[in-house]
C-alpha atoms as a PDB file:
ATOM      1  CA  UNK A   1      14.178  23.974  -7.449  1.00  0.00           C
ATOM      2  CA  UNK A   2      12.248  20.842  -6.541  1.00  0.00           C
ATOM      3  CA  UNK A   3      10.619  20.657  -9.612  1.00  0.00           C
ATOM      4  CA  UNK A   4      13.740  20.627 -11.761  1.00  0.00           C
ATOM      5  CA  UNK A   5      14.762  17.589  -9.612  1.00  0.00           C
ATOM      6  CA  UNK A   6      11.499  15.886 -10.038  1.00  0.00           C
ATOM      7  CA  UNK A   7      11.684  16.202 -13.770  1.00  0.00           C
ATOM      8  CA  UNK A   8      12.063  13.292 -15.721  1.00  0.00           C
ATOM      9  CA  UNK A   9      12.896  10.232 -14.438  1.00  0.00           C
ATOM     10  CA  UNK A  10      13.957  11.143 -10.814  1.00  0.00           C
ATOM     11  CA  UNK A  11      10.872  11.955  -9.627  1.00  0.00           C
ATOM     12  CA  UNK A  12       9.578   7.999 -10.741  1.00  0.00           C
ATOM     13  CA  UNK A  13      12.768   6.744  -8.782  1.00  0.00           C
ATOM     14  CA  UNK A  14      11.491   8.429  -5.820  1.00  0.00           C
ATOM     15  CA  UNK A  15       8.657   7.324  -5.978  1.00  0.00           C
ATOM     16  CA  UNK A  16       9.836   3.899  -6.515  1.00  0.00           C
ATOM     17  CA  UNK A  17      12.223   4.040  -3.400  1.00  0.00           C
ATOM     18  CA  UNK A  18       9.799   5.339  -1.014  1.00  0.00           C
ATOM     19  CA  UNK A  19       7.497   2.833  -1.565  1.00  0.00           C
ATOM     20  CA  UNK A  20      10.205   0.049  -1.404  1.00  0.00           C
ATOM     21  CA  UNK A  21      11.078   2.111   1.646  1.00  0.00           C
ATOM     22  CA  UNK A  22       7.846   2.054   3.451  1.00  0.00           C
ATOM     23  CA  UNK A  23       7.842  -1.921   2.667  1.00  0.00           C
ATOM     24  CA  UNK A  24      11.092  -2.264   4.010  1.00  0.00           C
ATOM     25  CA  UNK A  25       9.889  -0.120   7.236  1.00  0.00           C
ATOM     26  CA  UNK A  26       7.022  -2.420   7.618  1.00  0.00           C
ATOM     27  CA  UNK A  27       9.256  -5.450   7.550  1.00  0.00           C
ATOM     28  CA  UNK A  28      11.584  -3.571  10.560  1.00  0.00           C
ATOM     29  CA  UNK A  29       8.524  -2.899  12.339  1.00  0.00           C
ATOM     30  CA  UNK A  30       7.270  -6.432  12.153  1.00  0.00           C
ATOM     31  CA  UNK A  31      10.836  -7.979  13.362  1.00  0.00           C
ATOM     32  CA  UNK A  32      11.506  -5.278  15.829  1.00  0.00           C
ATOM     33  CA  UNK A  33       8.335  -5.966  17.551  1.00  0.00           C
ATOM     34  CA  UNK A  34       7.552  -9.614  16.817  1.00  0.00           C
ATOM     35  CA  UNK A  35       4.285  -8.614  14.849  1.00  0.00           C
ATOM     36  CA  UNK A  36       2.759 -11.449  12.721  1.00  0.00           C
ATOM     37  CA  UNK A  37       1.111  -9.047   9.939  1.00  0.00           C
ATOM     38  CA  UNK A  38      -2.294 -10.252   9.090  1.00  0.00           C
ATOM     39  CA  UNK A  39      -3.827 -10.716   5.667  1.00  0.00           C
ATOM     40  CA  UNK A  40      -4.744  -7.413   5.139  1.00  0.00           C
ATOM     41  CA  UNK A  41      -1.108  -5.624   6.155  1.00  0.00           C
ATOM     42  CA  UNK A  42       0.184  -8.090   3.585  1.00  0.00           C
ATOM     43  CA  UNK A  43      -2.356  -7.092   1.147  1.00  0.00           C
ATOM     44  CA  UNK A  44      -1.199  -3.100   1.881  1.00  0.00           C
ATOM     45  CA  UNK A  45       2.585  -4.555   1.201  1.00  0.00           C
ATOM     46  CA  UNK A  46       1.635  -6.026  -1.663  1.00  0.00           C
ATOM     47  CA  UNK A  47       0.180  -2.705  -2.986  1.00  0.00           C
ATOM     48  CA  UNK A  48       3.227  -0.371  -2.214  1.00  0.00           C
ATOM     49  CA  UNK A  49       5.166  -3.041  -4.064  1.00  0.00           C
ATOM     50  CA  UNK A  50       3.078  -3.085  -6.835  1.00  0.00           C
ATOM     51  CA  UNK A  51       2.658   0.729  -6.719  1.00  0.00           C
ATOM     52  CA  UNK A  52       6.589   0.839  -6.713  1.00  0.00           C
ATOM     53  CA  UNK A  53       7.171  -0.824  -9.846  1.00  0.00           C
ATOM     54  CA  UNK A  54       4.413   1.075 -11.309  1.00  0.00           C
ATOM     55  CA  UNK A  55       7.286   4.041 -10.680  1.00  0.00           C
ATOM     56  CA  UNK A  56      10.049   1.920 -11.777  1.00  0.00           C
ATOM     57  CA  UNK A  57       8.386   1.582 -14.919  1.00  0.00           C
ATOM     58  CA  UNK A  58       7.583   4.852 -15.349  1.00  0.00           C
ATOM     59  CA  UNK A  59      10.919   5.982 -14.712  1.00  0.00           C
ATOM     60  CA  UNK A  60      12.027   3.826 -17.423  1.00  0.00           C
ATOM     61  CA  UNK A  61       9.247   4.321 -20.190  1.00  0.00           C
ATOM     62  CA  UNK A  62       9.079   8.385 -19.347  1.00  0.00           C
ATOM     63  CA  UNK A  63       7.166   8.336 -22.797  1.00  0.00           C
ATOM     64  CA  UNK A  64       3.482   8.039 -21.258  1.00  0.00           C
ATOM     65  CA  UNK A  65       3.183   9.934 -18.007  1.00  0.00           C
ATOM     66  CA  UNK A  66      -0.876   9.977 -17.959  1.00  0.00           C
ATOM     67  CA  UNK A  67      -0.997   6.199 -18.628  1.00  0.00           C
ATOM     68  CA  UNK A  68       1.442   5.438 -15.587  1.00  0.00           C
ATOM     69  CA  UNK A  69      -0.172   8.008 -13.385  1.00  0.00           C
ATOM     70  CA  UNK A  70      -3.390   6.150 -14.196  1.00  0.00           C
ATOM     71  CA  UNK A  71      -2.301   3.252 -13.221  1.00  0.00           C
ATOM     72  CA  UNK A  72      -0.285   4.426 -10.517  1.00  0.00           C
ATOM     73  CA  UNK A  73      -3.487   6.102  -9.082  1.00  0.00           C
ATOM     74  CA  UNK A  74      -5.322   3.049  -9.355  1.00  0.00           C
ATOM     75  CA  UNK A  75      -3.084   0.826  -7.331  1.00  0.00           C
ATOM     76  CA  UNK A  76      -2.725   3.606  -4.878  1.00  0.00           C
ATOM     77  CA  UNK A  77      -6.776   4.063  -4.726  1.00  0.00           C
ATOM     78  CA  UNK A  78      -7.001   0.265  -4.479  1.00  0.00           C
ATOM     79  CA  UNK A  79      -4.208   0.068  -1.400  1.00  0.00           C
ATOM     80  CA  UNK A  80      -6.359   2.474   0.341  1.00  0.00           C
ATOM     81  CA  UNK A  81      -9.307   0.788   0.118  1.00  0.00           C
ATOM     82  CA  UNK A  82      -7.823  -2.009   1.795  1.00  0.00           C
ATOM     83  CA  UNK A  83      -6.020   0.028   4.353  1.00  0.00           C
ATOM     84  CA  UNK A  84      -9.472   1.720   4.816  1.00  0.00           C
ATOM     85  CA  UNK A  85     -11.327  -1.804   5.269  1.00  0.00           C
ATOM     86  CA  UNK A  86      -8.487  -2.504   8.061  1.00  0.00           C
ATOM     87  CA  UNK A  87      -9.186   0.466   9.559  1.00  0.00           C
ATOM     88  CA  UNK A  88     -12.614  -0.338  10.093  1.00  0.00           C
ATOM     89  CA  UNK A  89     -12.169  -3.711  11.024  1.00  0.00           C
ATOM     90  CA  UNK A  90     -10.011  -1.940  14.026  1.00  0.00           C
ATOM     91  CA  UNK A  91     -12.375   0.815  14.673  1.00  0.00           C
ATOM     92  CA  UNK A  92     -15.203  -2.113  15.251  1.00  0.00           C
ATOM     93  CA  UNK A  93     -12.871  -4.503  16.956  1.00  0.00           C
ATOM     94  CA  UNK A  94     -15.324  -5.434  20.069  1.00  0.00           C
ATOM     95  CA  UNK A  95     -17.930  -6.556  17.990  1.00  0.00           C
ATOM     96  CA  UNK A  96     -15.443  -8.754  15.893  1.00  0.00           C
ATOM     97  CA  UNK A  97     -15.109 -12.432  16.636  1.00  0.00           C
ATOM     98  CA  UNK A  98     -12.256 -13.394  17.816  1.00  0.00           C
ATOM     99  CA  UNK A  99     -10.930 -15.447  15.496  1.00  0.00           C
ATOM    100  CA  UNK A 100      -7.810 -15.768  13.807  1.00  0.00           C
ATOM    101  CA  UNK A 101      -8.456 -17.657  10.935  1.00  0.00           C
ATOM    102  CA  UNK A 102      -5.980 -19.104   8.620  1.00  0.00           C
ATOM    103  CA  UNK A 103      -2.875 -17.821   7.252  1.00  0.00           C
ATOM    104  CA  UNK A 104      -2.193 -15.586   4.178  1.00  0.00           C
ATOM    105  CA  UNK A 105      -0.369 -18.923   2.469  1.00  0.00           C
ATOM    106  CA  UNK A 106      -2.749 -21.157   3.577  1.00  0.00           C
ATOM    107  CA  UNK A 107      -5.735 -19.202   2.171  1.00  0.00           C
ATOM    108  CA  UNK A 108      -3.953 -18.421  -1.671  1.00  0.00           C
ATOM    109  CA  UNK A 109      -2.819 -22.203  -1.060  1.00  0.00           C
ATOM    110  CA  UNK A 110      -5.545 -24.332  -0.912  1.00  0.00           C
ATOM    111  CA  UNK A 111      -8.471 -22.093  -1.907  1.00  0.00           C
ATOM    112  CA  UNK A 112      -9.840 -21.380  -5.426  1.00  0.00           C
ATOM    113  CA  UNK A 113      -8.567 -17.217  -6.011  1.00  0.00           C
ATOM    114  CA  UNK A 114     -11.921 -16.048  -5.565  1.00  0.00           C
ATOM    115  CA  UNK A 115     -12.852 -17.203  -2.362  1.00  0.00           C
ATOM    116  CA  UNK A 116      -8.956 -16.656  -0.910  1.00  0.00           C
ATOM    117  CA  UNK A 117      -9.481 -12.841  -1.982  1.00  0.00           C
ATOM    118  CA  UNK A 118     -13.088 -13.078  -0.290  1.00  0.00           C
ATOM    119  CA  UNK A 119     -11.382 -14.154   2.914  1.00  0.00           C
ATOM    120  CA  UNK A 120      -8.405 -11.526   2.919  1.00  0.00           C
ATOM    121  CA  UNK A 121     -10.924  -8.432   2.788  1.00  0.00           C
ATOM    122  CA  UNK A 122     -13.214 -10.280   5.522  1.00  0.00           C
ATOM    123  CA  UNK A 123     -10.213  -9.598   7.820  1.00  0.00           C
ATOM    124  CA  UNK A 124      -9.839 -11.994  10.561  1.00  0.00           C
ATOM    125  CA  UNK A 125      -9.465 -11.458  14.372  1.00  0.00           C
ATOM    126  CA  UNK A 126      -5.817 -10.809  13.631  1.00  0.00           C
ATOM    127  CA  UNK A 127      -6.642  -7.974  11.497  1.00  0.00           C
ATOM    128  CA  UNK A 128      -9.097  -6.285  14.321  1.00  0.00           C
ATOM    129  CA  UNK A 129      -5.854  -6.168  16.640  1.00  0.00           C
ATOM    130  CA  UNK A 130      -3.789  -2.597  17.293  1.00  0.00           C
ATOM    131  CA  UNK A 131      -0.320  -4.174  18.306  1.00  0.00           C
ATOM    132  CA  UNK A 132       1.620  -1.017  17.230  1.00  0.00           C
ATOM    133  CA  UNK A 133       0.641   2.937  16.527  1.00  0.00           C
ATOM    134  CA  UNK A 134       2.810   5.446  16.109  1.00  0.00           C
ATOM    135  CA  UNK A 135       2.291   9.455  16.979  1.00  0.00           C
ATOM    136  CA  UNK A 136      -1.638   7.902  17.734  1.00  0.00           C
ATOM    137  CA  UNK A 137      -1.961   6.562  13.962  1.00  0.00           C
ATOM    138  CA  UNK A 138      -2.598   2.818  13.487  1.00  0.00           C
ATOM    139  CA  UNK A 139      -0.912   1.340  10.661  1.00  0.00           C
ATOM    140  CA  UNK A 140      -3.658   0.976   8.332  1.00  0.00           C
ATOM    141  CA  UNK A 141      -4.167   4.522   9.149  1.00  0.00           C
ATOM    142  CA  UNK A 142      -0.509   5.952   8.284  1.00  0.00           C
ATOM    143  CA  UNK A 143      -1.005   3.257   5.186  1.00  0.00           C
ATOM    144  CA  UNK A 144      -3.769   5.570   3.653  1.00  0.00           C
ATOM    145  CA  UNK A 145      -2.268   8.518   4.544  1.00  0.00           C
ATOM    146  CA  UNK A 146       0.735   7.086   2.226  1.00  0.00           C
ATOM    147  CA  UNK A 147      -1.111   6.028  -0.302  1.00  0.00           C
ATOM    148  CA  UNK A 148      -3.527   9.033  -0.794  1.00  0.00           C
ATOM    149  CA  UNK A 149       0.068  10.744  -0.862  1.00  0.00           C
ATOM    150  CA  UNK A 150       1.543   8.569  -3.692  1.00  0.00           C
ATOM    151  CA  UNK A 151      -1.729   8.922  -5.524  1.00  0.00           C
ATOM    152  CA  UNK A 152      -1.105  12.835  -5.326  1.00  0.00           C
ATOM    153  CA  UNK A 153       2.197  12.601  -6.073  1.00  0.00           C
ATOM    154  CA  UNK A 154       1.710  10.635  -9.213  1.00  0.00           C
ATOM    155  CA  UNK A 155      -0.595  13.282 -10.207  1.00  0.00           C
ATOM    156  CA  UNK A 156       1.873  15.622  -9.501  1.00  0.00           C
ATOM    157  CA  UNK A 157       4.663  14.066 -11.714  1.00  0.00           C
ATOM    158  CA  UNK A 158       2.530  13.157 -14.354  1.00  0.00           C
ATOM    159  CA  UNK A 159       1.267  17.182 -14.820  1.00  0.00           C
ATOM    160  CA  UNK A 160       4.892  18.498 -14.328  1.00  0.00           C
ATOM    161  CA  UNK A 161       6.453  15.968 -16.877  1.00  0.00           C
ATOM    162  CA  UNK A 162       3.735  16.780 -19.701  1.00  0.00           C
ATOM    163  CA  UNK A 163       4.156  20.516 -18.777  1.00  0.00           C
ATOM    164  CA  UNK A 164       7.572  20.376 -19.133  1.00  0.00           C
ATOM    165  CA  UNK A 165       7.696  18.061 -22.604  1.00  0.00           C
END
């Protein structure tokens, strides 16, 4: 039964709506709690959204299911190495400086792209803080675990949609 809803394009729109979703979560977290998300939560963000259209798209051009998964996998493997480098900026947080550095704008504003992506992954003293967890998970933690999962799951669609051509 699942699969036959998954089929096709529904399973893309899914896909595309969870990760919206989880954005969208992020952004009620952040209000709800007066978090200022560091570089590297926006970099996450940035990934779901990316990883989001990747299943719009596919949803739309159902022609190619192993090029979208591909791609699909890569963005998620690529969010998850940044919610991984988060993760151990948090699990090393004492021997972090404590310093905040400048702002996600500030950094893609007045820096060449190079260096502004060299300072996002350093992570700043921002990044090294645990201001909300959730059933003991961090975010960057339930981040990965979301990601790994949308990897899967592209997997998954791309297999049952070739299967089922």
């Amino acid at each position: 039964m699942l699969n036959k809803l998954l089929i096709g394009r529904t399973g893309y729109f899914i896909g595309f709506i969870a990760c919206f979703g989880l954005v969208g979560l992020a952004l009620w977290i952040q209000t709800r709690y007066n978090l200022e998300p560091c570089p590297l939560c926006i970099s996450q963000r940035i990934m779901f959204m990316a990883l989001g259209v990747l299943f719009l798209l596919a949803a739309i051009f159902k022609q190619t299911p192993k090029f979208f998964a591909a791609l699909q996998v890569v963005a998620a493997l690529g969010g998850a190495g940044v919610a991984i480098r988060h993760w151990w900026i948090q699990a090393h947080r004492e021997s972090m400086i404590a310093d905040c550095g400048v702002g996600f704008d500030y950094m893609f504003e007045n820096f060449p792209l190079e260096k502004a992506l060299k300072l996002v992954f350093k992570g700043t003293g921002d990044c090294a803080a645990i201001d909300w967890t959730f059933l003991g998970l961090t975010i960057p933690q339930m981040s990965l675990i979301a990601l790994v999962g949308f990897g899967i799951y592209a997997v998954y669609l791309a297999r049952l949609n070739l299967k089922n051509k």
